[in-house]
Structure formats: C-alpha cells, structure tokens
PDB file of N, CA and C in Angstrom:
ATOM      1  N   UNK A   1       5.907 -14.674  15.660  1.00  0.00           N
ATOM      2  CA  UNK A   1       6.116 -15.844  16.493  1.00  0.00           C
ATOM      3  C   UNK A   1       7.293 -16.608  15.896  1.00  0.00           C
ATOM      4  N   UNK A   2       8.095 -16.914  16.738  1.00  0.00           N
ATOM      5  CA  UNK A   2       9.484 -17.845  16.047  1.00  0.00           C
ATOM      6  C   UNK A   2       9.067 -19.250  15.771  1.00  0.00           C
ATOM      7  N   UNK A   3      10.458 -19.336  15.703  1.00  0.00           N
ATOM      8  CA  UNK A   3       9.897 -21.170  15.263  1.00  0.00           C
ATOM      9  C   UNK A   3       9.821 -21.596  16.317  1.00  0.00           C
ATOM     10  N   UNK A   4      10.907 -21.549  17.542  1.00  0.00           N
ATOM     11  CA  UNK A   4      11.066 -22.456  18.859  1.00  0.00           C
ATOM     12  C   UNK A   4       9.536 -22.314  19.761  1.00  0.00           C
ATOM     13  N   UNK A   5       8.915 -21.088  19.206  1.00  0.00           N
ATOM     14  CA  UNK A   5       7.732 -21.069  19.836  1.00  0.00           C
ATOM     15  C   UNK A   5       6.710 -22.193  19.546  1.00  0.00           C
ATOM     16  N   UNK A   6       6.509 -21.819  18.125  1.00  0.00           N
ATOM     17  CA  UNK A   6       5.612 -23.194  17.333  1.00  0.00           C
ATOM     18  C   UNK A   6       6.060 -24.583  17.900  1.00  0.00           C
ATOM     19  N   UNK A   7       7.300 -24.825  18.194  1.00  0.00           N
ATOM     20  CA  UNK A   7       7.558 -25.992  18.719  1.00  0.00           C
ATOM     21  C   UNK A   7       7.126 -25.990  20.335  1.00  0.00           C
ATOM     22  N   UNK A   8       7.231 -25.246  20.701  1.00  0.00           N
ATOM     23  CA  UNK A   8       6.909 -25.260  22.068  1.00  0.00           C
ATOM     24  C   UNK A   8       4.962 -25.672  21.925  1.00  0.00           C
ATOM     25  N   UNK A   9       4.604 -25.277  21.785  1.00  0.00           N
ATOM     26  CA  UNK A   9       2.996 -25.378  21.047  1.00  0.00           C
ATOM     27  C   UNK A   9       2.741 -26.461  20.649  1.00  0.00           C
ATOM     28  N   UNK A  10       3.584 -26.896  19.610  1.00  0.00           N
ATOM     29  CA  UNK A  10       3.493 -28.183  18.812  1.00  0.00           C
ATOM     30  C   UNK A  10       3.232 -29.688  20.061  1.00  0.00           C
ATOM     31  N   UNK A  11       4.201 -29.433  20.949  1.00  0.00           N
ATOM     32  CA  UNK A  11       4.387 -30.149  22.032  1.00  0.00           C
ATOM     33  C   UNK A  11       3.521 -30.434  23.049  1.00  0.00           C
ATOM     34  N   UNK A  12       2.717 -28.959  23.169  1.00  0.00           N
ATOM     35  CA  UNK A  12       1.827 -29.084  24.507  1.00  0.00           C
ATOM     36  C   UNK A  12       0.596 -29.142  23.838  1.00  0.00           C
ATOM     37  N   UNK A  13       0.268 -29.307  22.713  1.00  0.00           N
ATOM     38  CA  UNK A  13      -0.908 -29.365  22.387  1.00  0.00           C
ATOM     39  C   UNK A  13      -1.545 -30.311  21.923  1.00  0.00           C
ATOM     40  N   UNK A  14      -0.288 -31.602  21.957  1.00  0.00           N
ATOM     41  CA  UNK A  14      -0.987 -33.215  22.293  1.00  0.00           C
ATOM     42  C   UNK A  14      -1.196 -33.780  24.063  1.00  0.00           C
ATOM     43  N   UNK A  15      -0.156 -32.756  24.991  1.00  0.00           N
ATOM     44  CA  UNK A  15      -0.594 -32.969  26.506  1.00  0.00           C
ATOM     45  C   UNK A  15      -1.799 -32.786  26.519  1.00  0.00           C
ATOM     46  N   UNK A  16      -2.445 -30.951  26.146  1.00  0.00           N
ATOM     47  CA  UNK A  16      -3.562 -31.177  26.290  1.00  0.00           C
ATOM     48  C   UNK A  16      -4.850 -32.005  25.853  1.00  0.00           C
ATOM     49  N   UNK A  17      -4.874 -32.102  24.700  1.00  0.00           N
ATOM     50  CA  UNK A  17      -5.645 -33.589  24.042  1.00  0.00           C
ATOM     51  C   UNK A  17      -5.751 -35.038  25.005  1.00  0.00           C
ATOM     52  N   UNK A  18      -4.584 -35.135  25.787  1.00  0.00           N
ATOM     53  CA  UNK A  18      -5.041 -36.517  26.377  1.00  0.00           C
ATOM     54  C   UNK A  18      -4.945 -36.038  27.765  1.00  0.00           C
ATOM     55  N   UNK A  19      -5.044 -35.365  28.216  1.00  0.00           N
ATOM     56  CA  UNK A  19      -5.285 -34.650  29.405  1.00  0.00           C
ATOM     57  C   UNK A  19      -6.898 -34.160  29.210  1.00  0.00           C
ATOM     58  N   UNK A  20      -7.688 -33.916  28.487  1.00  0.00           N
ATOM     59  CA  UNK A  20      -8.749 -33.287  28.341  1.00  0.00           C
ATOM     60  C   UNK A  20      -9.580 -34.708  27.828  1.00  0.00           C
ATOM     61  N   UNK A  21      -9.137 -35.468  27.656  1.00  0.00           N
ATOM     62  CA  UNK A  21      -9.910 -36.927  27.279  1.00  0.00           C
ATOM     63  C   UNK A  21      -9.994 -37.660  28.239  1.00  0.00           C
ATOM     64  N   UNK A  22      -8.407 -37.852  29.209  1.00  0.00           N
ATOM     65  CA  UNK A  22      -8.454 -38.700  30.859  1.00  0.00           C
ATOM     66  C   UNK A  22      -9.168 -37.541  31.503  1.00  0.00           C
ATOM     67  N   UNK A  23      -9.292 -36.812  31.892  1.00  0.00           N
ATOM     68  CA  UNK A  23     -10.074 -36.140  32.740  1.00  0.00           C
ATOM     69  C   UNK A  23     -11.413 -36.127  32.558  1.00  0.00           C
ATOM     70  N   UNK A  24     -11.875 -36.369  31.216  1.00  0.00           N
ATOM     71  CA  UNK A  24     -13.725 -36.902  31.369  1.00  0.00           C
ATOM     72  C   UNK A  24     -13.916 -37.982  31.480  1.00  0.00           C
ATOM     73  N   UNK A  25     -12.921 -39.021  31.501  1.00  0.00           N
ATOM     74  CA  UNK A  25     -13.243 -40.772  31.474  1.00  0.00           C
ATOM     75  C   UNK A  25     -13.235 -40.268  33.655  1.00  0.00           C
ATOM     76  N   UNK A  26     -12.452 -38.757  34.419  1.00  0.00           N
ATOM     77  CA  UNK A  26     -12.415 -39.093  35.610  1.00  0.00           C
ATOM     78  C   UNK A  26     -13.716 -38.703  35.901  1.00  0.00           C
ATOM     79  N   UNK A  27     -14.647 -38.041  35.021  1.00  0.00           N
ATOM     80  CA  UNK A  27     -15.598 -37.064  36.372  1.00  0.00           C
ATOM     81  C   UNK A  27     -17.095 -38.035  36.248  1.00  0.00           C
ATOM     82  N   UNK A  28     -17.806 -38.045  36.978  1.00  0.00           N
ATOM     83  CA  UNK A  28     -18.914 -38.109  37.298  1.00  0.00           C
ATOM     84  C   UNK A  28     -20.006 -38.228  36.151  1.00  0.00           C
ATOM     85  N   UNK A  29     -20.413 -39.834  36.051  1.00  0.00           N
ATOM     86  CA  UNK A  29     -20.999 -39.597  34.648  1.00  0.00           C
ATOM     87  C   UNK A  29     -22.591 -39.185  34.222  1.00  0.00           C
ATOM     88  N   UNK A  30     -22.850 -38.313  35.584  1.00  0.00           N
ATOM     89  CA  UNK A  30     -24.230 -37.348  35.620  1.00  0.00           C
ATOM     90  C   UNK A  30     -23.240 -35.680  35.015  1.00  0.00           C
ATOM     91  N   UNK A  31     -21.987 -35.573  35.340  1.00  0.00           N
ATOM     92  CA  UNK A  31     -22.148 -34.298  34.957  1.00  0.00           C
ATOM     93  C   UNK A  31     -21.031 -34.861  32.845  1.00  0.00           C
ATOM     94  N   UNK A  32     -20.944 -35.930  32.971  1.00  0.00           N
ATOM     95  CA  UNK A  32     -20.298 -36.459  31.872  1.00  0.00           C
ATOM     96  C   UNK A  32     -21.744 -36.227  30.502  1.00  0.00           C
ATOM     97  N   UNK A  33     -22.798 -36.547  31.293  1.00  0.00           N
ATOM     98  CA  UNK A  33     -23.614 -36.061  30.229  1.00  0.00           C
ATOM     99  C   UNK A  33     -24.479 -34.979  29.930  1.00  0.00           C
ATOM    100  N   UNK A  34     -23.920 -34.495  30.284  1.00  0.00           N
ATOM    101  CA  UNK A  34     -24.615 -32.467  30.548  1.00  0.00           C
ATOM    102  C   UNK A  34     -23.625 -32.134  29.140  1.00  0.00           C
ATOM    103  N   UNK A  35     -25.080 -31.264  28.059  1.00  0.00           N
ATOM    104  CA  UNK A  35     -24.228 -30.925  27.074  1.00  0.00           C
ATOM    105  C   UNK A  35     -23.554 -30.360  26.727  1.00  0.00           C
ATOM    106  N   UNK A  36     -23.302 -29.082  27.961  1.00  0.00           N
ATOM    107  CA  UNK A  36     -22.564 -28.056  28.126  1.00  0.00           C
ATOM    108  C   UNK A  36     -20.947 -29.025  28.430  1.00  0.00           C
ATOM    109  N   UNK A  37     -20.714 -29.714  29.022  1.00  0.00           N
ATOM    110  CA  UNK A  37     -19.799 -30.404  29.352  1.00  0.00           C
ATOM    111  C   UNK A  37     -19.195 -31.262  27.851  1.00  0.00           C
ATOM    112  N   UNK A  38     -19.719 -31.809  27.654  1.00  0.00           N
ATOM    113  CA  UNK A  38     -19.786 -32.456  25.865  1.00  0.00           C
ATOM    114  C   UNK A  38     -19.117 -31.387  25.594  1.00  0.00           C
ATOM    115  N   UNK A  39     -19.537 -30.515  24.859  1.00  0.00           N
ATOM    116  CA  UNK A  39     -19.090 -29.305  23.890  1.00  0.00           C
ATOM    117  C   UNK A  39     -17.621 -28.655  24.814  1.00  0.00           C
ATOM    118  N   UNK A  40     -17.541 -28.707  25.708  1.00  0.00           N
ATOM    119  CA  UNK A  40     -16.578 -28.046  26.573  1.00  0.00           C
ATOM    120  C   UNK A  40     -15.274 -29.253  26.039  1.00  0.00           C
ATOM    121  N   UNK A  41     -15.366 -30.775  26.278  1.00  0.00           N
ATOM    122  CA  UNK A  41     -14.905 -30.905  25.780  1.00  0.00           C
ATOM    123  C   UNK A  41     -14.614 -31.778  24.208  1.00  0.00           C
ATOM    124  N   UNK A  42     -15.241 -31.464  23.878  1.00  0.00           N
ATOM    125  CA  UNK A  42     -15.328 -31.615  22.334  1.00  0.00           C
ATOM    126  C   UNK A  42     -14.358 -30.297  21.703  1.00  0.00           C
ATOM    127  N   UNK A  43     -14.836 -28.953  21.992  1.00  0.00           N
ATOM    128  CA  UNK A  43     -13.976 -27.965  21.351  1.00  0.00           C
ATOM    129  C   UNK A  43     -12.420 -27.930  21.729  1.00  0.00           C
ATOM    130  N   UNK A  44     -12.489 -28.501  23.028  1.00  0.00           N
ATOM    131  CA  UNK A  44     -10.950 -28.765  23.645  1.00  0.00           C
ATOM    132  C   UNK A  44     -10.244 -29.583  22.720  1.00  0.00           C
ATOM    133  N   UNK A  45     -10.568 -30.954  22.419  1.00  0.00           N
ATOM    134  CA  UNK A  45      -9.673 -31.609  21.721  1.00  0.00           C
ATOM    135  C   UNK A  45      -9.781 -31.362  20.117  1.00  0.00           C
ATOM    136  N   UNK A  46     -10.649 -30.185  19.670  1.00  0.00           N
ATOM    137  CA  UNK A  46     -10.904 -30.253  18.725  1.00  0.00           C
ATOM    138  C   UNK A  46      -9.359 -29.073  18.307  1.00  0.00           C
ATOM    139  N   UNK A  47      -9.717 -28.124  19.185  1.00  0.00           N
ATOM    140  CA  UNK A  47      -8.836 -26.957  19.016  1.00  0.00           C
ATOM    141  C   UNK A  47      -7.274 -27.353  19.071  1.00  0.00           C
ATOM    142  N   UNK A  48      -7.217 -28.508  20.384  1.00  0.00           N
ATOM    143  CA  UNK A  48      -5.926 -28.830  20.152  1.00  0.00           C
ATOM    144  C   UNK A  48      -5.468 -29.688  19.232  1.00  0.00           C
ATOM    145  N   UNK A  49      -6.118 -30.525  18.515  1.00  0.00           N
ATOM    146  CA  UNK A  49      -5.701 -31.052  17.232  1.00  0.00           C
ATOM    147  C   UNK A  49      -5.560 -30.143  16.066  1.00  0.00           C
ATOM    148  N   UNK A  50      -6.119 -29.319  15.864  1.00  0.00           N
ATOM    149  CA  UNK A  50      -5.912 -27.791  14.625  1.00  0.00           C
ATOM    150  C   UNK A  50      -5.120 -27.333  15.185  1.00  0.00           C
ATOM    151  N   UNK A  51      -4.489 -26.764  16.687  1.00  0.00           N
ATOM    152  CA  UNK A  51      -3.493 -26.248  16.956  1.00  0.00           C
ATOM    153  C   UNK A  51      -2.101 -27.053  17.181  1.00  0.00           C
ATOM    154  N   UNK A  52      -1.955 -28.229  16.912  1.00  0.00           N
ATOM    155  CA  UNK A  52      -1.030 -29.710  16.701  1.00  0.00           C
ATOM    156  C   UNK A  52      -0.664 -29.331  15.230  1.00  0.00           C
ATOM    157  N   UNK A  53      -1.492 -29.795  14.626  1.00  0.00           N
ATOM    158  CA  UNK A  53      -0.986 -28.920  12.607  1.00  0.00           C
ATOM    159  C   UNK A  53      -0.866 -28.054  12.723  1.00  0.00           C
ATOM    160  N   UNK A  54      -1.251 -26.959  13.182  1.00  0.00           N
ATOM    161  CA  UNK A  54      -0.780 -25.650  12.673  1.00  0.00           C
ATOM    162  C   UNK A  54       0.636 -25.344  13.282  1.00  0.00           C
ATOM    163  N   UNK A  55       0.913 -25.686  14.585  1.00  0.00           N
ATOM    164  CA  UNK A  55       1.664 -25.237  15.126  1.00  0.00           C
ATOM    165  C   UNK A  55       3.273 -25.666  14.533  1.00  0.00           C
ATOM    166  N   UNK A  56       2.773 -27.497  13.814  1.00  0.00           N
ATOM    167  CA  UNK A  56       3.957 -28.297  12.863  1.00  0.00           C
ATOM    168  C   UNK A  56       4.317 -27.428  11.536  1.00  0.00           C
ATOM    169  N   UNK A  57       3.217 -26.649  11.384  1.00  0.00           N
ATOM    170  CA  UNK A  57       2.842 -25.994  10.187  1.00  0.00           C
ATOM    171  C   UNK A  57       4.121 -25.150  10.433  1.00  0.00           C
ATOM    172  N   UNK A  58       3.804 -24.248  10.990  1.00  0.00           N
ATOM    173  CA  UNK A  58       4.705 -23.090  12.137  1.00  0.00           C
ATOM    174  C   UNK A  58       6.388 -23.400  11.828  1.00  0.00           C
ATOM    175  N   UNK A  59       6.297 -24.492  12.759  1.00  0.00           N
ATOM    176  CA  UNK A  59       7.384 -24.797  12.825  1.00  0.00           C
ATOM    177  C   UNK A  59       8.260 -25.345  11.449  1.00  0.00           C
ATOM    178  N   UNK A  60       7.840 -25.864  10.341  1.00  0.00           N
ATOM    179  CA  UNK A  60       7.934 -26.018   9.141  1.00  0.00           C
ATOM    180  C   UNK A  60       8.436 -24.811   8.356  1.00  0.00           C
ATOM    181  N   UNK A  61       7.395 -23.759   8.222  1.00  0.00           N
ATOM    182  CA  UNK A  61       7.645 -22.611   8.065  1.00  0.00           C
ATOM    183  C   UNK A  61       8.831 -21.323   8.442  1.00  0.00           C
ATOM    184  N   UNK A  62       9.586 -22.116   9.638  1.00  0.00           N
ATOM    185  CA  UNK A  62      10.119 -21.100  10.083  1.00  0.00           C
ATOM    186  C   UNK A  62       9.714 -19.936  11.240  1.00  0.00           C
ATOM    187  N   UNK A  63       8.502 -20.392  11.357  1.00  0.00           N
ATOM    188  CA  UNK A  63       7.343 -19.352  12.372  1.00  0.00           C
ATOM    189  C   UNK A  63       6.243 -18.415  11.625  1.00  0.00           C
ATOM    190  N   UNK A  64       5.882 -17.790  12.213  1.00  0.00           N
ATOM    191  CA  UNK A  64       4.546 -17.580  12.246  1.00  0.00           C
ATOM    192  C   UNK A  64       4.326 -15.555  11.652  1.00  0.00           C
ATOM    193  N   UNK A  65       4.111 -15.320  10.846  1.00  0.00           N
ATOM    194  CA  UNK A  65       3.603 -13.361  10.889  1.00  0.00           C
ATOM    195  C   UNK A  65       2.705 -13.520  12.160  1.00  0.00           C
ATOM    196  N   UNK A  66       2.173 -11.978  12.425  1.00  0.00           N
ATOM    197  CA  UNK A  66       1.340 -11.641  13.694  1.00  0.00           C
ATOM    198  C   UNK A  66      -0.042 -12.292  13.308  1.00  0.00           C
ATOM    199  N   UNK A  67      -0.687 -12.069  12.182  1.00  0.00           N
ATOM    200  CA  UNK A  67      -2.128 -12.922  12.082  1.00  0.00           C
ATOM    201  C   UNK A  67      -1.848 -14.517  12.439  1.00  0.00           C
ATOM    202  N   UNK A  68      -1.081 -14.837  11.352  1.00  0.00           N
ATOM    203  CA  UNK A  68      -1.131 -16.354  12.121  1.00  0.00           C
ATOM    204  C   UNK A  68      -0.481 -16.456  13.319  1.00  0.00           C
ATOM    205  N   UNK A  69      -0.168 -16.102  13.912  1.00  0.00           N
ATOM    206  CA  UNK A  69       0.195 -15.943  15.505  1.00  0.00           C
ATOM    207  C   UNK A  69      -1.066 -15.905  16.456  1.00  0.00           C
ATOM    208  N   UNK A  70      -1.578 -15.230  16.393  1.00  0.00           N
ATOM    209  CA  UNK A  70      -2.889 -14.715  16.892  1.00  0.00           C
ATOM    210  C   UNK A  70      -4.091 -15.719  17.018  1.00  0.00           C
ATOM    211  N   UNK A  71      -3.891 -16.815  15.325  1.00  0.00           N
ATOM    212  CA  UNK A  71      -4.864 -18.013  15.401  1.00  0.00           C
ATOM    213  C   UNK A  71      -4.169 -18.748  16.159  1.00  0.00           C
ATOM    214  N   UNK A  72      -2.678 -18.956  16.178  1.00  0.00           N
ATOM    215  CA  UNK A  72      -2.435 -20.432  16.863  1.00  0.00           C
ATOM    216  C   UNK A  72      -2.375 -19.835  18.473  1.00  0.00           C
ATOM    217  N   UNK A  73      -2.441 -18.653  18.754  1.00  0.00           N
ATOM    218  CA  UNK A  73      -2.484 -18.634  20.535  1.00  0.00           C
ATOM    219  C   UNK A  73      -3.925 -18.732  20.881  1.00  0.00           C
ATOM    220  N   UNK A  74      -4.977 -18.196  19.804  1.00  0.00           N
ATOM    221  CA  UNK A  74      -6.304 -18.406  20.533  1.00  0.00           C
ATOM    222  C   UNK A  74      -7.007 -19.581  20.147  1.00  0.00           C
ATOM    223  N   UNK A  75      -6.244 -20.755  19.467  1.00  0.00           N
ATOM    224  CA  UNK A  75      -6.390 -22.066  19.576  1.00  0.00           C
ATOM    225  C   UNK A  75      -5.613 -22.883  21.163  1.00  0.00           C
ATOM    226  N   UNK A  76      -4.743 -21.649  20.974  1.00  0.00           N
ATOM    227  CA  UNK A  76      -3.983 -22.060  22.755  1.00  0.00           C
ATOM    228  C   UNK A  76      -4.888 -22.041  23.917  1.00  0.00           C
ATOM    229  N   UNK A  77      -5.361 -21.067  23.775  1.00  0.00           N
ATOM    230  CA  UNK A  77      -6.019 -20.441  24.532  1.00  0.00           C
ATOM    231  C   UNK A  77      -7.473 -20.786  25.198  1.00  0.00           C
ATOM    232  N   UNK A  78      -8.141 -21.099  23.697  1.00  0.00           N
ATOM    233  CA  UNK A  78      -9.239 -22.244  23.888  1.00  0.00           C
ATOM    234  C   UNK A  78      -9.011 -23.437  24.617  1.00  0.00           C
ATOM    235  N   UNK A  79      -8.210 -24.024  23.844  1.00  0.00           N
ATOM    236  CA  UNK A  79      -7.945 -25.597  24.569  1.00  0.00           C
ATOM    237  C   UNK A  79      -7.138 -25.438  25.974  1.00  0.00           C
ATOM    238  N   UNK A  80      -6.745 -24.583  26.606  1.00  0.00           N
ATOM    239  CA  UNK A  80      -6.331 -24.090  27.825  1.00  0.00           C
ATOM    240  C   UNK A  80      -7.766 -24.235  28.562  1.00  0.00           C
ATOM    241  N   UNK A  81      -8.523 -23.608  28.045  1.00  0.00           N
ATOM    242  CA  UNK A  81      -9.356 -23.130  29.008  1.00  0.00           C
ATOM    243  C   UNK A  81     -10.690 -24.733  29.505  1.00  0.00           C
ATOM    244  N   UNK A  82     -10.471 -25.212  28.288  1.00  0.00           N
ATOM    245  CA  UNK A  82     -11.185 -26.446  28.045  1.00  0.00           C
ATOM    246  C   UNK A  82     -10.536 -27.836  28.968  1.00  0.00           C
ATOM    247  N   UNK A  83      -9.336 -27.522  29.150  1.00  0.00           N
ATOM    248  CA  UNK A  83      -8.270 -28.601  30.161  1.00  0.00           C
ATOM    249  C   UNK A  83      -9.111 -27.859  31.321  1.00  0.00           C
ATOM    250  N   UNK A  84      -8.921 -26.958  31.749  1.00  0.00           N
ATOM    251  CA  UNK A  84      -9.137 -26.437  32.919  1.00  0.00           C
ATOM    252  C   UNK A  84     -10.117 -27.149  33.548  1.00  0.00           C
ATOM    253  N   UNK A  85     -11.142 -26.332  32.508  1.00  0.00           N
ATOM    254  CA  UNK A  85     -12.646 -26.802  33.191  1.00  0.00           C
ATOM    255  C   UNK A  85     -12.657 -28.262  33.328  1.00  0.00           C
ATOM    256  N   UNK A  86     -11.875 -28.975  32.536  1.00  0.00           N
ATOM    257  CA  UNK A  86     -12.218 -30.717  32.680  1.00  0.00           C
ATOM    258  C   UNK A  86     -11.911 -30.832  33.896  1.00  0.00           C
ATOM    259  N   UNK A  87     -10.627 -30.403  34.458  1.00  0.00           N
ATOM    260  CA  UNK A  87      -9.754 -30.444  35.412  1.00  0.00           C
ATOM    261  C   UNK A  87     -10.812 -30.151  37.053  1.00  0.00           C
ATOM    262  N   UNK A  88     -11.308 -29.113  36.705  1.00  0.00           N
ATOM    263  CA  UNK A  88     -12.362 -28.458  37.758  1.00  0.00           C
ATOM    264  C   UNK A  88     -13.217 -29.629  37.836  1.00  0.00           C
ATOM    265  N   UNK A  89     -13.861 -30.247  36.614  1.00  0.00           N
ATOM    266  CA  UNK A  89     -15.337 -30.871  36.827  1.00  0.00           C
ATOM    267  C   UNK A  89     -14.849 -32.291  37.297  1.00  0.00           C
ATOM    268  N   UNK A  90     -13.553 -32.416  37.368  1.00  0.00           N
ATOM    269  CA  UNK A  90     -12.760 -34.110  37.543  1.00  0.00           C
ATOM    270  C   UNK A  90     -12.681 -33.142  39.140  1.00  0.00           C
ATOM    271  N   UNK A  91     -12.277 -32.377  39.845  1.00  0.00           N
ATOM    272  CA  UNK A  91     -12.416 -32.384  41.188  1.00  0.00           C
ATOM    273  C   UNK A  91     -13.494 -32.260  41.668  1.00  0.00           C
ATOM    274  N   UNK A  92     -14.658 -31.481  41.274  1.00  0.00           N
ATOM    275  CA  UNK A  92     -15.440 -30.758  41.401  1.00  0.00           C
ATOM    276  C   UNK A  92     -16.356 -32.657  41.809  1.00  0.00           C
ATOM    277  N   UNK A  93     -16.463 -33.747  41.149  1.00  0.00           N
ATOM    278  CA  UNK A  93     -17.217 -34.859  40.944  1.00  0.00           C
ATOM    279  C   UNK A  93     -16.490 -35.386  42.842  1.00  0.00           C
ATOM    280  N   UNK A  94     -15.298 -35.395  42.730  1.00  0.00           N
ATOM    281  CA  UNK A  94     -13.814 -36.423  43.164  1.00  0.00           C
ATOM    282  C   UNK A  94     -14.540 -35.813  44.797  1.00  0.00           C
ATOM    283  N   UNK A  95     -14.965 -34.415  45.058  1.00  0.00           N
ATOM    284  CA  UNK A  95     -15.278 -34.146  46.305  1.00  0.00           C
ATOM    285  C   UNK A  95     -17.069 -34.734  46.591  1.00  0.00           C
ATOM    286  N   UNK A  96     -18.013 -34.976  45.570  1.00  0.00           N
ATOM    287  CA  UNK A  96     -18.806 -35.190  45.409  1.00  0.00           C
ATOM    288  C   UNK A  96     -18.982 -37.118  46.212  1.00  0.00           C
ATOM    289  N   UNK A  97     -18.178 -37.444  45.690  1.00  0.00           N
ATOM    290  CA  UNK A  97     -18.070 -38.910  45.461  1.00  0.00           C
ATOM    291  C   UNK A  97     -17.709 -39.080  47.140  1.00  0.00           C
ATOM    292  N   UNK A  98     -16.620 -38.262  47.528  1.00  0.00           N
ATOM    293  CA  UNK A  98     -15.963 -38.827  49.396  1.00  0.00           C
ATOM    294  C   UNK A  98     -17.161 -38.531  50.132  1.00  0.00           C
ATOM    295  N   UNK A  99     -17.911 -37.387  50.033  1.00  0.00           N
ATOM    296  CA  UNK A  99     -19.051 -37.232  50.647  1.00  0.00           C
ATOM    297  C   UNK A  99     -20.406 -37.997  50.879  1.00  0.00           C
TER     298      UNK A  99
END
C-alpha cells in the first residue's frame, strides 16, 4: 500500500466517524436502542478511529507491507459497512415516521 493511499484512508476515516454518529442521533429511538444497533455502531466508530492512527501511521511510514495493508482495509471495510447500515436504519426509521 503506498503512502497516497494511507492518506486517502487517513481522510475518510474521520467522514466516516461523524457520519456514523449523525446518522444515529437521525434514526428512530425504538430502533436506537436495539443492541444489535448499539454494537453496529459502536464497532463503526471504533474501527474508524484505529483506522485514523493507523492509516497516519501509514502515511508516516511511507506506506504500508501487504499484512499491514490487509489490517488497515479490513478496518476500512468494517467501518464501511457500519456507515451503511446506520445509513439504512436512518431511512429505514425516515419512511416509518411519513407513514
């Protein structure tokens, strides 16, 4: 992994953090307390704050060998998937609510 990558990473992985925090202050605070939802996003901002250092790390370094490559994309990857679902359960409420 190069460096410009780590920076690229470095960057989007404070979007996701406050993107995954406004999107549970949007949804519905019956599905806000379902613990599956908690943990969904709890690991989201958790992953993208370890993937925020590492990725500075990265970029510090010069970039990344293939193992550490591998942790900072499936820290990507996680917190990708963790925006998502916020994203889903912030529409998923938003159609709930007009009805």
């Amino acid at each position: 992994m190069s460096e410009a990558t780590c920076a690229v990473l470095a960057a989007v992985f404070p979007l996701y953090m406050v993107t995954a925090i406004l999107e549970r202050r949007a949804t519905n605070m019956g599905i806000r307390r379902r613990k599956f939802y908690r943990w969904i996003s709890f690991l989201s901002v958790s992953f993208a704050a370890i993937g925020t250092v590492y990725a500075v790390i990265g970029v510090g370094a010069g970039g990344f060998s293939v193992g550490h490559a591998f942790v900072l994309w499936l820290l990507f990857y996680v917190s990708s998937l963790g925006v998502v679902l916020a994203v889903v359960g912030s529409l998923a409420t938003a159609e709930l609510e007009e009805d």
